[in-house]
Protein backbone atom coordinates (compact mmCIF):
# COMPACT_ATOMS: atom_id res chain seq x y z
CA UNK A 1 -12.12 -12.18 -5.73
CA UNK A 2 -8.75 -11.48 -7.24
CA UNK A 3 -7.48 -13.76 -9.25
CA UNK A 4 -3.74 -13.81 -8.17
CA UNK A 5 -5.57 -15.08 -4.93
CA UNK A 6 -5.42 -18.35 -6.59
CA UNK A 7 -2.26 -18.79 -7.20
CA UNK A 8 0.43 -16.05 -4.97
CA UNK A 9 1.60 -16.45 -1.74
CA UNK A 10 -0.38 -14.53 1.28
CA UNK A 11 3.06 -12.66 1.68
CA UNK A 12 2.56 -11.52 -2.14
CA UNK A 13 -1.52 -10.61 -1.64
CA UNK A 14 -0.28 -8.69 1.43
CA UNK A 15 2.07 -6.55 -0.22
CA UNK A 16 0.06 -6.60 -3.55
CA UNK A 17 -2.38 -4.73 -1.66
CA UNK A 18 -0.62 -2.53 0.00
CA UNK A 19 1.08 -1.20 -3.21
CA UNK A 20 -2.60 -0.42 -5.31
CA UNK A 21 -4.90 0.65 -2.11
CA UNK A 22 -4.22 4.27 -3.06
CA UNK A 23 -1.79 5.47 0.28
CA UNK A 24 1.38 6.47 -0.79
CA UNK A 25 4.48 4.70 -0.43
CA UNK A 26 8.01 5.43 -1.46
CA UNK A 27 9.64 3.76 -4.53
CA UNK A 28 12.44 2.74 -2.54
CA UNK A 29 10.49 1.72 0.17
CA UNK A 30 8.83 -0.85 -1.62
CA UNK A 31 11.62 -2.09 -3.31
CA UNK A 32 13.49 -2.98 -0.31
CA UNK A 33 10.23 -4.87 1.45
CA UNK A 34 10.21 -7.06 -1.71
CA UNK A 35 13.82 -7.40 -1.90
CA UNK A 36 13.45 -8.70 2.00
CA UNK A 37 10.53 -10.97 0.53
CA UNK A 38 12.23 -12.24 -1.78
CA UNK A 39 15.96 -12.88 -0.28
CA UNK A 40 13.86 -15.19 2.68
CA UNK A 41 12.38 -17.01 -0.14
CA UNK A 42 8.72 -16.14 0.67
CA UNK A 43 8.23 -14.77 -2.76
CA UNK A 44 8.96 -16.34 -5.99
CA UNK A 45 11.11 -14.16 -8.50
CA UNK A 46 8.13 -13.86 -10.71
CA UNK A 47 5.83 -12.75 -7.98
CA UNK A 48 9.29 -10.10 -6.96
CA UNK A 49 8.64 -8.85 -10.61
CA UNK A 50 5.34 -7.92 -10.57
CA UNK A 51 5.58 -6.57 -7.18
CA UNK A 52 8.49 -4.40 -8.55
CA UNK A 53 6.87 -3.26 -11.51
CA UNK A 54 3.49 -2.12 -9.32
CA UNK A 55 5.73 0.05 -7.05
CA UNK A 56 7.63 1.70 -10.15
CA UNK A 57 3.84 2.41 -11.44
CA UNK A 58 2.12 3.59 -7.89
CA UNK A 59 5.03 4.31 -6.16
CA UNK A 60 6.01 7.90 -5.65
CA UNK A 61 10.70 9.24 -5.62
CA UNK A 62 12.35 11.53 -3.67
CA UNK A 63 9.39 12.88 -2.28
CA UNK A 64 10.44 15.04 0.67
CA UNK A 65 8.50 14.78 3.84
CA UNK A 66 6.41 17.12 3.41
CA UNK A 67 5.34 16.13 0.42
CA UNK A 68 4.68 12.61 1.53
CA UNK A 69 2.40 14.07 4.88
CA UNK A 70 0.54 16.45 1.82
CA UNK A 71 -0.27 12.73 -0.01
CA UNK A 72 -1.29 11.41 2.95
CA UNK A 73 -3.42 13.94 4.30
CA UNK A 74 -5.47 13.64 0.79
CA UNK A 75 -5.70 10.21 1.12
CA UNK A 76 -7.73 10.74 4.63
CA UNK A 77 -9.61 13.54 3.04
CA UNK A 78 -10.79 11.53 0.13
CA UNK A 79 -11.82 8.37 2.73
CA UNK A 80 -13.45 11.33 4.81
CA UNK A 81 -15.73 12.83 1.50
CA UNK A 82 -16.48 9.01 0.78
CA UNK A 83 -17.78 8.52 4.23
CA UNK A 84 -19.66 11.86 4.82
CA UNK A 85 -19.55 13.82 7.51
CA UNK A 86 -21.65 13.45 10.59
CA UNK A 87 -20.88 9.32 9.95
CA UNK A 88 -18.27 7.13 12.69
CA UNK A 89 -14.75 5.95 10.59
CA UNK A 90 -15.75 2.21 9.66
CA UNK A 91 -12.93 1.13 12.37
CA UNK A 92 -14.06 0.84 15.63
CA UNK A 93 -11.09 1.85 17.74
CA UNK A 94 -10.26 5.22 15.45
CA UNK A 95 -12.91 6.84 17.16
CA UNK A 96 -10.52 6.84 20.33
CA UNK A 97 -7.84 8.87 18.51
CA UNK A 98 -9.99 11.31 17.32
């Protein structure tokens, strides 16, 4: 168990981890979700602070779009090596999309 379970907001746990699962997000991206967070008061300041400095650390700028598909794309290949091949993806309903 994390210990900021303890003591954030779900809202912050939700976003906290989105930002360090490893899929890439934009800088700016981020910023604005916990600038929304934040303006409807379901974040404190403090919790706006950390949130900001995880996205400046993880976060990836002016990425074009190809650049962002090329992150994501190595991302799936990485959960793919981790899962072998030959095994179903641990979510039930992928295997529809496939």
């Amino acid at each position: 168990m994390i210990e900021n379970e303890k003591t954030h907001s779900a809202k912050y746990q939700v976003l906290y981890n989105r930002l360090t699962n490893g899929t890439p997000f934009t800088t700016d991206t981020a910023q604005a979700r916990i600038t929304a967070l934040a303006d409807a008061l379901e974040i404190t300041q403090e919790e706006a602070d950390e949130l900001a400095a995880l996205a400046k650390a993880h976060g990836t700028s002016g990425a074009t779009l190809e650049e962002r598909v090329d992150a994501l794309e190595n991302v799936e290949r990485n959960q793919n090596e981790n899962h072998g091949e030959g095994f179903p993806h641990p979510h039930p309903k992928w295997r529809r999309f496939r």
